[in-house]
PDB file of N, CA and C in Angstrom:
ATOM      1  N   UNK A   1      -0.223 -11.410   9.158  1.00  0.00           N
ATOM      2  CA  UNK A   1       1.184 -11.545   8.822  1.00  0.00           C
ATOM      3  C   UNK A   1       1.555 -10.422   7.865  1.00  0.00           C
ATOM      4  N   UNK A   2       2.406  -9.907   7.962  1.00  0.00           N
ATOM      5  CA  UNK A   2       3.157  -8.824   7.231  1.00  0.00           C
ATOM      6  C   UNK A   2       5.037  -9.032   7.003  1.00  0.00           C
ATOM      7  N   UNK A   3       5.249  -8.213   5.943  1.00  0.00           N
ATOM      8  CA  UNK A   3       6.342  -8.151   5.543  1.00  0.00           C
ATOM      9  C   UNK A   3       6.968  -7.246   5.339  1.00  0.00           C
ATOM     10  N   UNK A   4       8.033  -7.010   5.007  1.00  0.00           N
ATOM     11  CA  UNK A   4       8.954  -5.645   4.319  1.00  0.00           C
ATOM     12  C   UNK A   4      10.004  -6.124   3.067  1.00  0.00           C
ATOM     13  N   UNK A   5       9.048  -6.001   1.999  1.00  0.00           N
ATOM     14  CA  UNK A   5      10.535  -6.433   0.771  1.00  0.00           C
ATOM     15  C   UNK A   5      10.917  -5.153   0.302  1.00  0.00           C
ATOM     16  N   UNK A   6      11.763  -5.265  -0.501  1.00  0.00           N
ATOM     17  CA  UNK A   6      12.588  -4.541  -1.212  1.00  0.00           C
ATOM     18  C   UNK A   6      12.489  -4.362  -2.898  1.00  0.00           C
ATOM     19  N   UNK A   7      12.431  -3.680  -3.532  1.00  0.00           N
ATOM     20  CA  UNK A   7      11.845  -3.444  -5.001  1.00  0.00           C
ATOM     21  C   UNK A   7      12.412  -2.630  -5.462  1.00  0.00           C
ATOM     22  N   UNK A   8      13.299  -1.790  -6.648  1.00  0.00           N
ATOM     23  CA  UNK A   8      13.340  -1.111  -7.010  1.00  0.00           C
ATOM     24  C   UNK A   8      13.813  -0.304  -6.012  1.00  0.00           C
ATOM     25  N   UNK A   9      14.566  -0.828  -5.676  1.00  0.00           N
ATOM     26  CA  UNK A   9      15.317   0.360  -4.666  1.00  0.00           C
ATOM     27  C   UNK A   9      14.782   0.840  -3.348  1.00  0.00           C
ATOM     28  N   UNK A  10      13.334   0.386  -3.580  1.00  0.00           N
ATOM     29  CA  UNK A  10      12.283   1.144  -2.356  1.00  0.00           C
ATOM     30  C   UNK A  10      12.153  -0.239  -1.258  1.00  0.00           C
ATOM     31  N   UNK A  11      12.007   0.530  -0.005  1.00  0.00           N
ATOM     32  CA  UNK A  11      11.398  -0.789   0.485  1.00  0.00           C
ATOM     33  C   UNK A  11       9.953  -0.321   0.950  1.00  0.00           C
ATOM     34  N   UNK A  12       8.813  -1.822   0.874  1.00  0.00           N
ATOM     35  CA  UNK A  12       7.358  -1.868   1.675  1.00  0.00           C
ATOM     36  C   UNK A  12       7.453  -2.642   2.496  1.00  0.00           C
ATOM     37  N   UNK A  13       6.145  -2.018   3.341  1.00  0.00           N
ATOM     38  CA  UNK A  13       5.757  -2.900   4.159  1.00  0.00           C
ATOM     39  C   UNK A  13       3.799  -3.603   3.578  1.00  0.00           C
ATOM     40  N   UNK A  14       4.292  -4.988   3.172  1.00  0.00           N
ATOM     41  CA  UNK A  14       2.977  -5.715   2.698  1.00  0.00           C
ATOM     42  C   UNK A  14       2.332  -6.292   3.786  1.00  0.00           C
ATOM     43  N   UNK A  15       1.319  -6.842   3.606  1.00  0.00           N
ATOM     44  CA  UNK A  15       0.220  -7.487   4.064  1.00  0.00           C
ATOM     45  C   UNK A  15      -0.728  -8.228   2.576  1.00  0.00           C
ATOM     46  N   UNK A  16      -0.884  -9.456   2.600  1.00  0.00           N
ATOM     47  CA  UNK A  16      -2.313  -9.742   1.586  1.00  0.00           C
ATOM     48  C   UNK A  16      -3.302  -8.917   2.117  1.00  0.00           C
ATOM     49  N   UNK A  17      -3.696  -8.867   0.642  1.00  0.00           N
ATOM     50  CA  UNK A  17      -4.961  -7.940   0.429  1.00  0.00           C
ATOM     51  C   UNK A  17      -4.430  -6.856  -0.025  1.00  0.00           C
ATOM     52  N   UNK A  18      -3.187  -6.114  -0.047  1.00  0.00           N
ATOM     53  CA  UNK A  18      -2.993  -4.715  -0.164  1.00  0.00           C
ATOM     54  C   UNK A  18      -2.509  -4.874  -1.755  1.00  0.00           C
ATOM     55  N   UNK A  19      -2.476  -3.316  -2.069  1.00  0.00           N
ATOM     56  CA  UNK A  19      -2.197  -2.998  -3.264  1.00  0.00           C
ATOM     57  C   UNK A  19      -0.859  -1.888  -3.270  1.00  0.00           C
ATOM     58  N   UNK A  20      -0.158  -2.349  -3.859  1.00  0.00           N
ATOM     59  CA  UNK A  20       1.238  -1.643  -3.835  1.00  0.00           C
ATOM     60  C   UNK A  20       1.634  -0.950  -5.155  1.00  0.00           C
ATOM     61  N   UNK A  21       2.147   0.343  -5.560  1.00  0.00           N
ATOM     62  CA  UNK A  21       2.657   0.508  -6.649  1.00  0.00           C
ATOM     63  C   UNK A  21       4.162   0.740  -6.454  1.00  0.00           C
ATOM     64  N   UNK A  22       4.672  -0.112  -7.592  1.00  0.00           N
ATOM     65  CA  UNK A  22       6.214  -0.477  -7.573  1.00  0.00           C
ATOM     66  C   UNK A  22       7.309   0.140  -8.876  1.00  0.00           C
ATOM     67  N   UNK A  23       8.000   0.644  -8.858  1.00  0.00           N
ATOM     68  CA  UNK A  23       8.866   0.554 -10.284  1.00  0.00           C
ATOM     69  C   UNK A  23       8.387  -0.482 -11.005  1.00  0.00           C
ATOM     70  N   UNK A  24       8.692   0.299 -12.612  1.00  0.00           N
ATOM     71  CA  UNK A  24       7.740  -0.848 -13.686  1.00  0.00           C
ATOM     72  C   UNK A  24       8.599  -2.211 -13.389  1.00  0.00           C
ATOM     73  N   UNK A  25       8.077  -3.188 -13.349  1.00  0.00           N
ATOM     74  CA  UNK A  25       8.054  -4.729 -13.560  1.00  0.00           C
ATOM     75  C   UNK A  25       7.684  -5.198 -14.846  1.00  0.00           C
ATOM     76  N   UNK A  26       7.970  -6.271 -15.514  1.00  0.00           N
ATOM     77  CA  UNK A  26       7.809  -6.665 -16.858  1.00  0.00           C
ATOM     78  C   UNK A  26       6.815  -7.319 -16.200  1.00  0.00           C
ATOM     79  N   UNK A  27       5.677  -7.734 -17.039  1.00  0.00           N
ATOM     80  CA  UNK A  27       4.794  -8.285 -17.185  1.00  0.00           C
ATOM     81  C   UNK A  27       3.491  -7.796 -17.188  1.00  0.00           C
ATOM     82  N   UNK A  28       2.258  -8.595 -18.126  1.00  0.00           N
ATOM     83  CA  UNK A  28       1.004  -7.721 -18.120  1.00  0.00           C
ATOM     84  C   UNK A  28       0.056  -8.078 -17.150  1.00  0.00           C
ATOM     85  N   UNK A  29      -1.179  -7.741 -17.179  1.00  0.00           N
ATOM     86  CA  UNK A  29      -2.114  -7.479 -16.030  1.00  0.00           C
ATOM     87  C   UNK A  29      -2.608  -9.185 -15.968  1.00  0.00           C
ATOM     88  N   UNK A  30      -2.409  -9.500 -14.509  1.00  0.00           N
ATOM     89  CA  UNK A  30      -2.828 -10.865 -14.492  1.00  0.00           C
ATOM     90  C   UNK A  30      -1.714 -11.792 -14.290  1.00  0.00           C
ATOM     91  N   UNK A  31      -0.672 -11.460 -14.394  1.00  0.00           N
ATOM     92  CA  UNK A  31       0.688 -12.201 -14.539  1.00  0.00           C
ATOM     93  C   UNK A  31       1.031 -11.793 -12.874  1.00  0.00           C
ATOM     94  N   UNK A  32       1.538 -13.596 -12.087  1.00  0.00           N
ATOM     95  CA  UNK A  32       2.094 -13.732 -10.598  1.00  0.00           C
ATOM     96  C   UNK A  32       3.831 -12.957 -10.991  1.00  0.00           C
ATOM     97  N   UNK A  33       3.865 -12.110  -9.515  1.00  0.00           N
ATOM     98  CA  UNK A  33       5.187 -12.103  -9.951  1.00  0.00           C
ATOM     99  C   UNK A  33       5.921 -12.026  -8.459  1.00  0.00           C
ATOM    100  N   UNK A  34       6.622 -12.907  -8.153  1.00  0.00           N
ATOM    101  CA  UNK A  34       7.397 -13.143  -6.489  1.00  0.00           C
ATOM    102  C   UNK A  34       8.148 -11.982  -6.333  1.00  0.00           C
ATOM    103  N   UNK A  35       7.977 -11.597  -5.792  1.00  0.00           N
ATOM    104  CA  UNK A  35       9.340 -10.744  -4.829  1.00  0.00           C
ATOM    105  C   UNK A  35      10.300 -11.469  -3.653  1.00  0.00           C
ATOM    106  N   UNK A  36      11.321 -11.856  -3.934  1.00  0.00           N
ATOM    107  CA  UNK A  36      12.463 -12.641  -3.122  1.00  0.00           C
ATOM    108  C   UNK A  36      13.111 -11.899  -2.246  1.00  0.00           C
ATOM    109  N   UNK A  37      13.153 -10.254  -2.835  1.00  0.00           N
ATOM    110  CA  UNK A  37      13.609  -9.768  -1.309  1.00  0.00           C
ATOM    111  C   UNK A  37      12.528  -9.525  -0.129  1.00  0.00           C
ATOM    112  N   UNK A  38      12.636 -10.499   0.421  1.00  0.00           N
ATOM    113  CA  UNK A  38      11.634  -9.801   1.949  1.00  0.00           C
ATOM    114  C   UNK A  38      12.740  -9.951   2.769  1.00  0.00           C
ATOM    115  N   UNK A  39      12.966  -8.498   3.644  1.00  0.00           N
ATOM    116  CA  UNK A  39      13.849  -8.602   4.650  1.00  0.00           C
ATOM    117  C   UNK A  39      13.377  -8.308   5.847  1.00  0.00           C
ATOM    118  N   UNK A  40      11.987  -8.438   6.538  1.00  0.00           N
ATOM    119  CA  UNK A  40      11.404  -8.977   7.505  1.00  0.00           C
ATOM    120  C   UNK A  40       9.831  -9.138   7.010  1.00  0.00           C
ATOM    121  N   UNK A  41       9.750 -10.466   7.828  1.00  0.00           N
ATOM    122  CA  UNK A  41       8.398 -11.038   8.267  1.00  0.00           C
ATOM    123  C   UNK A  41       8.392 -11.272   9.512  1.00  0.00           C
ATOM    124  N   UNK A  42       6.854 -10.729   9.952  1.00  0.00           N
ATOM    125  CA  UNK A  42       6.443 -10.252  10.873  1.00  0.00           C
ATOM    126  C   UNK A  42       4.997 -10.554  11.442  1.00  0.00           C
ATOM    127  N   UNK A  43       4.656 -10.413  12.603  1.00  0.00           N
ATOM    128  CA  UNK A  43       3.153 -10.810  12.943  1.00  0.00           C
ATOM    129  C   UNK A  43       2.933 -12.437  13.453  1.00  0.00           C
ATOM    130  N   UNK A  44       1.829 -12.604  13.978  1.00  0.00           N
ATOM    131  CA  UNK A  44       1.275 -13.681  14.252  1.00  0.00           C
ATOM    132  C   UNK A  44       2.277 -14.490  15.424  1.00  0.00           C
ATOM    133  N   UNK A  45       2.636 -13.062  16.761  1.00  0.00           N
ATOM    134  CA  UNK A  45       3.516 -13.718  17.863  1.00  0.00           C
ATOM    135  C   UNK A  45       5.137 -14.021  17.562  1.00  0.00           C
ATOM    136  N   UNK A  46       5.891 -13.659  16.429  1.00  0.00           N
ATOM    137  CA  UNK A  46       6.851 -13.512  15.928  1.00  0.00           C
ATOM    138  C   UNK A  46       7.555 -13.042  14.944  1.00  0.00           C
ATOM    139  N   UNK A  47       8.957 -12.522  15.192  1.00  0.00           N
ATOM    140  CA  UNK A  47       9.383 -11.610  14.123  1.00  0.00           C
ATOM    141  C   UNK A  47      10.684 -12.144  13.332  1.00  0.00           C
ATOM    142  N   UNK A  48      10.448 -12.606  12.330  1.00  0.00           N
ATOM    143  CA  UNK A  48      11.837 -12.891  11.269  1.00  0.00           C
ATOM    144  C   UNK A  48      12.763 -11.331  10.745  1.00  0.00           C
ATOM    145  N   UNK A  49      13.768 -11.372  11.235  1.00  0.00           N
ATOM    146  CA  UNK A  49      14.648 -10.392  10.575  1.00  0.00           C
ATOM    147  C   UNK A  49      15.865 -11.324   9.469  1.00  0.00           C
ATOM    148  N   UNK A  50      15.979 -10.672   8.545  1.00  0.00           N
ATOM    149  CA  UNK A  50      16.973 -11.497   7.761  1.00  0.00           C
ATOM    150  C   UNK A  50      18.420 -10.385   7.785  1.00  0.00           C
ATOM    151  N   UNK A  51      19.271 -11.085   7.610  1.00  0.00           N
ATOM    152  CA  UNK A  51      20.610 -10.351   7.292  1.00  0.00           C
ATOM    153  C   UNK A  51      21.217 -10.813   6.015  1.00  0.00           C
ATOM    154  N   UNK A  52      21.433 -10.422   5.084  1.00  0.00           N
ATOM    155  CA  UNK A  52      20.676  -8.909   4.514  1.00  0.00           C
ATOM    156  C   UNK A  52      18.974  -9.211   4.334  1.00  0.00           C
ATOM    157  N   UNK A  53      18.422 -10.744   4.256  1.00  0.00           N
ATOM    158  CA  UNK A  53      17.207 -11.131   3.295  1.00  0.00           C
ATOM    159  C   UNK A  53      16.659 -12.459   4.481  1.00  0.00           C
ATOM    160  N   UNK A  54      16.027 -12.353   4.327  1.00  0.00           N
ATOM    161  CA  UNK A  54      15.036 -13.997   5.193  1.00  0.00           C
ATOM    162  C   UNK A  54      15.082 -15.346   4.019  1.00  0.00           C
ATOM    163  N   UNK A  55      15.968 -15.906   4.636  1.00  0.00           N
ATOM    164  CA  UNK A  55      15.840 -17.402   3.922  1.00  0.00           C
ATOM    165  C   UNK A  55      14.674 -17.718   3.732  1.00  0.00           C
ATOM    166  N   UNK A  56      14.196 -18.363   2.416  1.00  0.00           N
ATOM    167  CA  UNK A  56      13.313 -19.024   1.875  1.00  0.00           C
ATOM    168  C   UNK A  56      11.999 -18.234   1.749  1.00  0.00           C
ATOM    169  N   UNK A  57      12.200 -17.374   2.551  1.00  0.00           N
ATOM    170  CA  UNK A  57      10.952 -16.364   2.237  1.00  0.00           C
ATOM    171  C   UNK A  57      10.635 -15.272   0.543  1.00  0.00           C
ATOM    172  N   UNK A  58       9.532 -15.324   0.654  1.00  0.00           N
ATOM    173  CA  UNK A  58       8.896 -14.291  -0.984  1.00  0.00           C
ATOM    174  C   UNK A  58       7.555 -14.540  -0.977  1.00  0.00           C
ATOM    175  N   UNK A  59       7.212 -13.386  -1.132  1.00  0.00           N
ATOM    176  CA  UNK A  59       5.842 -12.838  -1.429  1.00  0.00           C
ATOM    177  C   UNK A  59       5.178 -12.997  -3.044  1.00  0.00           C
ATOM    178  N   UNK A  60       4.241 -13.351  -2.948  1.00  0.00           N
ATOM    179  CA  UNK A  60       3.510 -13.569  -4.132  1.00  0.00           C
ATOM    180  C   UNK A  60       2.957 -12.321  -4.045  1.00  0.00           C
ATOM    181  N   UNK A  61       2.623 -11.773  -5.258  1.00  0.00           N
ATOM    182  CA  UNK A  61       1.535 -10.632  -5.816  1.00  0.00           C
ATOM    183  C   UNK A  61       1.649 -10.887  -7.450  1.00  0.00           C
ATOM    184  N   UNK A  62       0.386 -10.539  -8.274  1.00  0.00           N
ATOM    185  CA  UNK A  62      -0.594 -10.618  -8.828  1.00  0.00           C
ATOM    186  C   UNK A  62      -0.393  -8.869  -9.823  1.00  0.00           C
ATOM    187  N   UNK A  63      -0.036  -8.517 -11.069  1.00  0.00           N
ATOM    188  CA  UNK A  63       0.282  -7.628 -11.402  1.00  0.00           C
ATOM    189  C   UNK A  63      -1.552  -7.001 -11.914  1.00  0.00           C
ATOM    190  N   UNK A  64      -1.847  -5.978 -11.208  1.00  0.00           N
ATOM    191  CA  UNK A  64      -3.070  -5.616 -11.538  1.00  0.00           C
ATOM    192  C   UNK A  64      -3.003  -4.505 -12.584  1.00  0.00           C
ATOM    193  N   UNK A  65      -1.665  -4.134 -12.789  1.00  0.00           N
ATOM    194  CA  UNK A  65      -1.760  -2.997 -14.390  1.00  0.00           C
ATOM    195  C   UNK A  65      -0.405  -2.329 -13.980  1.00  0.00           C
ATOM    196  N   UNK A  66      -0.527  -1.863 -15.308  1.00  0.00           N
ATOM    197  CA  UNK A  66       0.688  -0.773 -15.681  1.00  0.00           C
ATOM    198  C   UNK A  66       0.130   0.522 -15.533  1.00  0.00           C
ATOM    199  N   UNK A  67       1.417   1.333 -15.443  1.00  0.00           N
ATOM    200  CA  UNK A  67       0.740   2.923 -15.374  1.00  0.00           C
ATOM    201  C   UNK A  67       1.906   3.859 -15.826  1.00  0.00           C
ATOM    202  N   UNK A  68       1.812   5.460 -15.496  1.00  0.00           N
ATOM    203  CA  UNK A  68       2.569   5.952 -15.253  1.00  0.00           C
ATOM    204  C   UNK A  68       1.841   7.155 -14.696  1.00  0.00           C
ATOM    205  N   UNK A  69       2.739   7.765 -14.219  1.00  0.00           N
ATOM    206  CA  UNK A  69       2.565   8.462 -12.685  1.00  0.00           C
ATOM    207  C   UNK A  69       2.630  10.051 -13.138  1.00  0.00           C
ATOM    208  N   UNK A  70       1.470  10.819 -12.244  1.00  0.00           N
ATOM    209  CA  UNK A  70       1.441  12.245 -12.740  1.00  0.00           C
ATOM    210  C   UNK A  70       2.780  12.828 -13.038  1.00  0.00           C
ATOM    211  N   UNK A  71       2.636  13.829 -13.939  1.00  0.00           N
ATOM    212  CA  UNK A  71       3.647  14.715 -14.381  1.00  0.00           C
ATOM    213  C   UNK A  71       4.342  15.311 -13.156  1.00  0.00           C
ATOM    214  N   UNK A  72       6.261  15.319 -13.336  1.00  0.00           N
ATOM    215  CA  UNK A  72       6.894  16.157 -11.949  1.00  0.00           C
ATOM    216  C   UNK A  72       7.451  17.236 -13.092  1.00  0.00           C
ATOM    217  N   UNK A  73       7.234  18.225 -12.859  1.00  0.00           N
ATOM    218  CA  UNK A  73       8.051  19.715 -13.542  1.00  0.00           C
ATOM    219  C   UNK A  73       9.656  19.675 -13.096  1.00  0.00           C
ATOM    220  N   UNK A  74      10.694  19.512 -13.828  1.00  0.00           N
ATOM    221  CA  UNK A  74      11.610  20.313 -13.366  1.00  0.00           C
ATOM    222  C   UNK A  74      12.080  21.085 -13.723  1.00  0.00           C
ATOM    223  N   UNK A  75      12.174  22.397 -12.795  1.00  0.00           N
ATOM    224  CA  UNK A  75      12.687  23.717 -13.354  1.00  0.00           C
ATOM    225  C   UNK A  75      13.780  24.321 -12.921  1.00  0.00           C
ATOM    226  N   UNK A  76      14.945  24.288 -13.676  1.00  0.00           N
ATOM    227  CA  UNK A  76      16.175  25.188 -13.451  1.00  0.00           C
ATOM    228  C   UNK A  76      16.524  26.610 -13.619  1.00  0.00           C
ATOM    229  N   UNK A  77      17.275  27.290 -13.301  1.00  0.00           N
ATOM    230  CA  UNK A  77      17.545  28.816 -13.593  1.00  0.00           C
ATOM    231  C   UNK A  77      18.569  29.415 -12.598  1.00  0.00           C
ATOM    232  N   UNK A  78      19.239  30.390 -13.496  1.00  0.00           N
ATOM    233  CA  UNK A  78      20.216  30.961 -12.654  1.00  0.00           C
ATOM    234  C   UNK A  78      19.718  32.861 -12.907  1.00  0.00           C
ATOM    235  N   UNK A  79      19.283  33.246 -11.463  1.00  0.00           N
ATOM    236  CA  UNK A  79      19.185  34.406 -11.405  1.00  0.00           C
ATOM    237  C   UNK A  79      20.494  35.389 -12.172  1.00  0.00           C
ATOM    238  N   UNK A  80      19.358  36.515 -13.171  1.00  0.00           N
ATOM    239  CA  UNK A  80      20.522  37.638 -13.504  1.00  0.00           C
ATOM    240  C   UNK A  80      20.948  37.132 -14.704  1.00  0.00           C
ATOM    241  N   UNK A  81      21.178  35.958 -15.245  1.00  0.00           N
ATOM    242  CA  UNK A  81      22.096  35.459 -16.486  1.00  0.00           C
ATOM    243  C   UNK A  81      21.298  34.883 -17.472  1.00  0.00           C
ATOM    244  N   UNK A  82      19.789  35.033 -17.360  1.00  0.00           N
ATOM    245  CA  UNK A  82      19.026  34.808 -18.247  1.00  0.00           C
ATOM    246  C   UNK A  82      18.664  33.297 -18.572  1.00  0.00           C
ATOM    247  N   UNK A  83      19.160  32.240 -17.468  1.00  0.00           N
ATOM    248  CA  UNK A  83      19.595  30.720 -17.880  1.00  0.00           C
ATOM    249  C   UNK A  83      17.954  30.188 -17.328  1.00  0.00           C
ATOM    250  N   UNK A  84      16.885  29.200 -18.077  1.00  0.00           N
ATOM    251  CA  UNK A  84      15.772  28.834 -17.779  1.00  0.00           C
ATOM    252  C   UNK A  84      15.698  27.470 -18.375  1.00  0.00           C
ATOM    253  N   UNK A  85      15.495  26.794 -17.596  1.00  0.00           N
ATOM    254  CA  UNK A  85      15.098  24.787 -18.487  1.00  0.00           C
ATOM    255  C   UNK A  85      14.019  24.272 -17.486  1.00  0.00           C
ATOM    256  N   UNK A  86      13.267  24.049 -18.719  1.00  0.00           N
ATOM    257  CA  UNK A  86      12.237  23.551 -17.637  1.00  0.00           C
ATOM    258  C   UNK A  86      11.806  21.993 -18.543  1.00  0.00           C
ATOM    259  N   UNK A  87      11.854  21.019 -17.752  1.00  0.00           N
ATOM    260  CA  UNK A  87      11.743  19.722 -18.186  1.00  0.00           C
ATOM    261  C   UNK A  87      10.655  19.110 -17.667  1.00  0.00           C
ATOM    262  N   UNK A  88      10.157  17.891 -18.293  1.00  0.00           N
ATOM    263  CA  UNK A  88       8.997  17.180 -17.846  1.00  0.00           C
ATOM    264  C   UNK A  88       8.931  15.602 -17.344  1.00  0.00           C
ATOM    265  N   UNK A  89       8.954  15.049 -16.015  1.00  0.00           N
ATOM    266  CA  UNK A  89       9.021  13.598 -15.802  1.00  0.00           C
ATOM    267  C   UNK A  89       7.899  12.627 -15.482  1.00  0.00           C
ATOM    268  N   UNK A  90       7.584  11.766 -16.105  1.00  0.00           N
ATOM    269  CA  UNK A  90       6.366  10.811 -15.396  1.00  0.00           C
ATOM    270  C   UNK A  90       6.658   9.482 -15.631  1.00  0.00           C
ATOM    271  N   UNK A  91       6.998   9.203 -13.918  1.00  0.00           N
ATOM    272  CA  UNK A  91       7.465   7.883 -13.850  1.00  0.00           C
ATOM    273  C   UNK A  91       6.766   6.232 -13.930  1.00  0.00           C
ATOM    274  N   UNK A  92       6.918   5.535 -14.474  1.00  0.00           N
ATOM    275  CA  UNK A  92       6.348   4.223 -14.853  1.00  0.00           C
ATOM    276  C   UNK A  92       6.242   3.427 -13.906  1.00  0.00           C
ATOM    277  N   UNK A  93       4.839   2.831 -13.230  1.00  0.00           N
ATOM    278  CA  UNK A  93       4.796   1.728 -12.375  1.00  0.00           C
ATOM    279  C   UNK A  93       3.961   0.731 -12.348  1.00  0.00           C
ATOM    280  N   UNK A  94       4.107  -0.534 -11.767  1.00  0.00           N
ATOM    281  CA  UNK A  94       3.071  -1.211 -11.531  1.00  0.00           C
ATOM    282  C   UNK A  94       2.381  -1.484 -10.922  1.00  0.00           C
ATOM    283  N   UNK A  95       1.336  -1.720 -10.413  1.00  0.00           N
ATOM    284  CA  UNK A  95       0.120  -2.067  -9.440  1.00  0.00           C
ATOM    285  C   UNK A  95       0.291  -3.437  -9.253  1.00  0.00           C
ATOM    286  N   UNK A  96       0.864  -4.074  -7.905  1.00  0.00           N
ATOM    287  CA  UNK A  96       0.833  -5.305  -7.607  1.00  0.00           C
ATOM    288  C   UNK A  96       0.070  -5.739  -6.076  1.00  0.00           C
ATOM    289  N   UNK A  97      -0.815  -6.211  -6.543  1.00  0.00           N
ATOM    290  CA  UNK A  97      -2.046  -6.763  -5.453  1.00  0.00           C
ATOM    291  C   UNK A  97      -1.087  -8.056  -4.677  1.00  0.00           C
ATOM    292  N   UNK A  98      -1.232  -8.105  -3.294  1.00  0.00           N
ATOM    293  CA  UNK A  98      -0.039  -9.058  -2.681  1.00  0.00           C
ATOM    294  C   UNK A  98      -1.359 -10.068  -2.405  1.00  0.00           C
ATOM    295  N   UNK A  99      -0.941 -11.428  -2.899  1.00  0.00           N
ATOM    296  CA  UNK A  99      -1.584 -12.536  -2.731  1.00  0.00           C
ATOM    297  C   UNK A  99      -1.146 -13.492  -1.231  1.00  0.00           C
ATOM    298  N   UNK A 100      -0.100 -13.751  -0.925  1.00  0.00           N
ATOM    299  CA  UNK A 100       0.760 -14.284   0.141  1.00  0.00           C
ATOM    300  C   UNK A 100       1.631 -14.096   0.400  1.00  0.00           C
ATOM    301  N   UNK A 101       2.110 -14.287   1.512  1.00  0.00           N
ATOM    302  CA  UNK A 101       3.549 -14.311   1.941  1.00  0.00           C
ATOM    303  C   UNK A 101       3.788 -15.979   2.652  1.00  0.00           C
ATOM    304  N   UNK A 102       4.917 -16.253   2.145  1.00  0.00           N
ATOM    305  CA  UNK A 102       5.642 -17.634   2.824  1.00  0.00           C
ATOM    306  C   UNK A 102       6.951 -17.488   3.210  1.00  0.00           C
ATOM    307  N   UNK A 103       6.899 -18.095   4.360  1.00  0.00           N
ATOM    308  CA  UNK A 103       8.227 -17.887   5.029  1.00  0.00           C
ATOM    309  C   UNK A 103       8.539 -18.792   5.834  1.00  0.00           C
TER     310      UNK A 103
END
């Protein structure tokens, strides 16, 4: 059985057992945390599509840590006019191990 929720703007496609990294989520390592948007479940001879979301459906996962994510450079400049910015981003996420899906 598999799914597709929605997080942070992004969408996955889960399965238990997998390990997902998500925009930071509050909570520390060890802490359940549902995801309510699943907007399809899938597998096992049938397919749920929801409009916008699948009634009653959410995925359990299991927060396995915090992080943050290699350094992205950004560098601006305008040829000829001497203009240079160069900035630094590393984005924050969590590691969530998917325990179930119910639907």
């Amino acid at each position: 059985m598999y799914a597709i929720v929605r997080t942070g703007g992004k969408q996955y496609r889960v399965e238990p057992g997998d390990t997902i990294y998500v925009e930071k989520l509050s909570g520390a390592a060890g802490e359940k945390v549902a995801l309510d948007e699943v907007l399809l479940v899938g597998g096992e001879g049938s397919t749920r599509v929801g409009a916008p979301r699948v009634a009653g459906a959410s995925v359990l996962g299991i927060v396995v840590g915090q992080g943050r994510d290699r350094k992205v450079r950004v560098f601006k400049y305008k040829k000829r006019k001497h203009y240079r910015r160069t900035r630094g981003h590393r984005q924050s996420y969590t590691a969530l191990r998917i325990e179930a899906i119910s639907a």
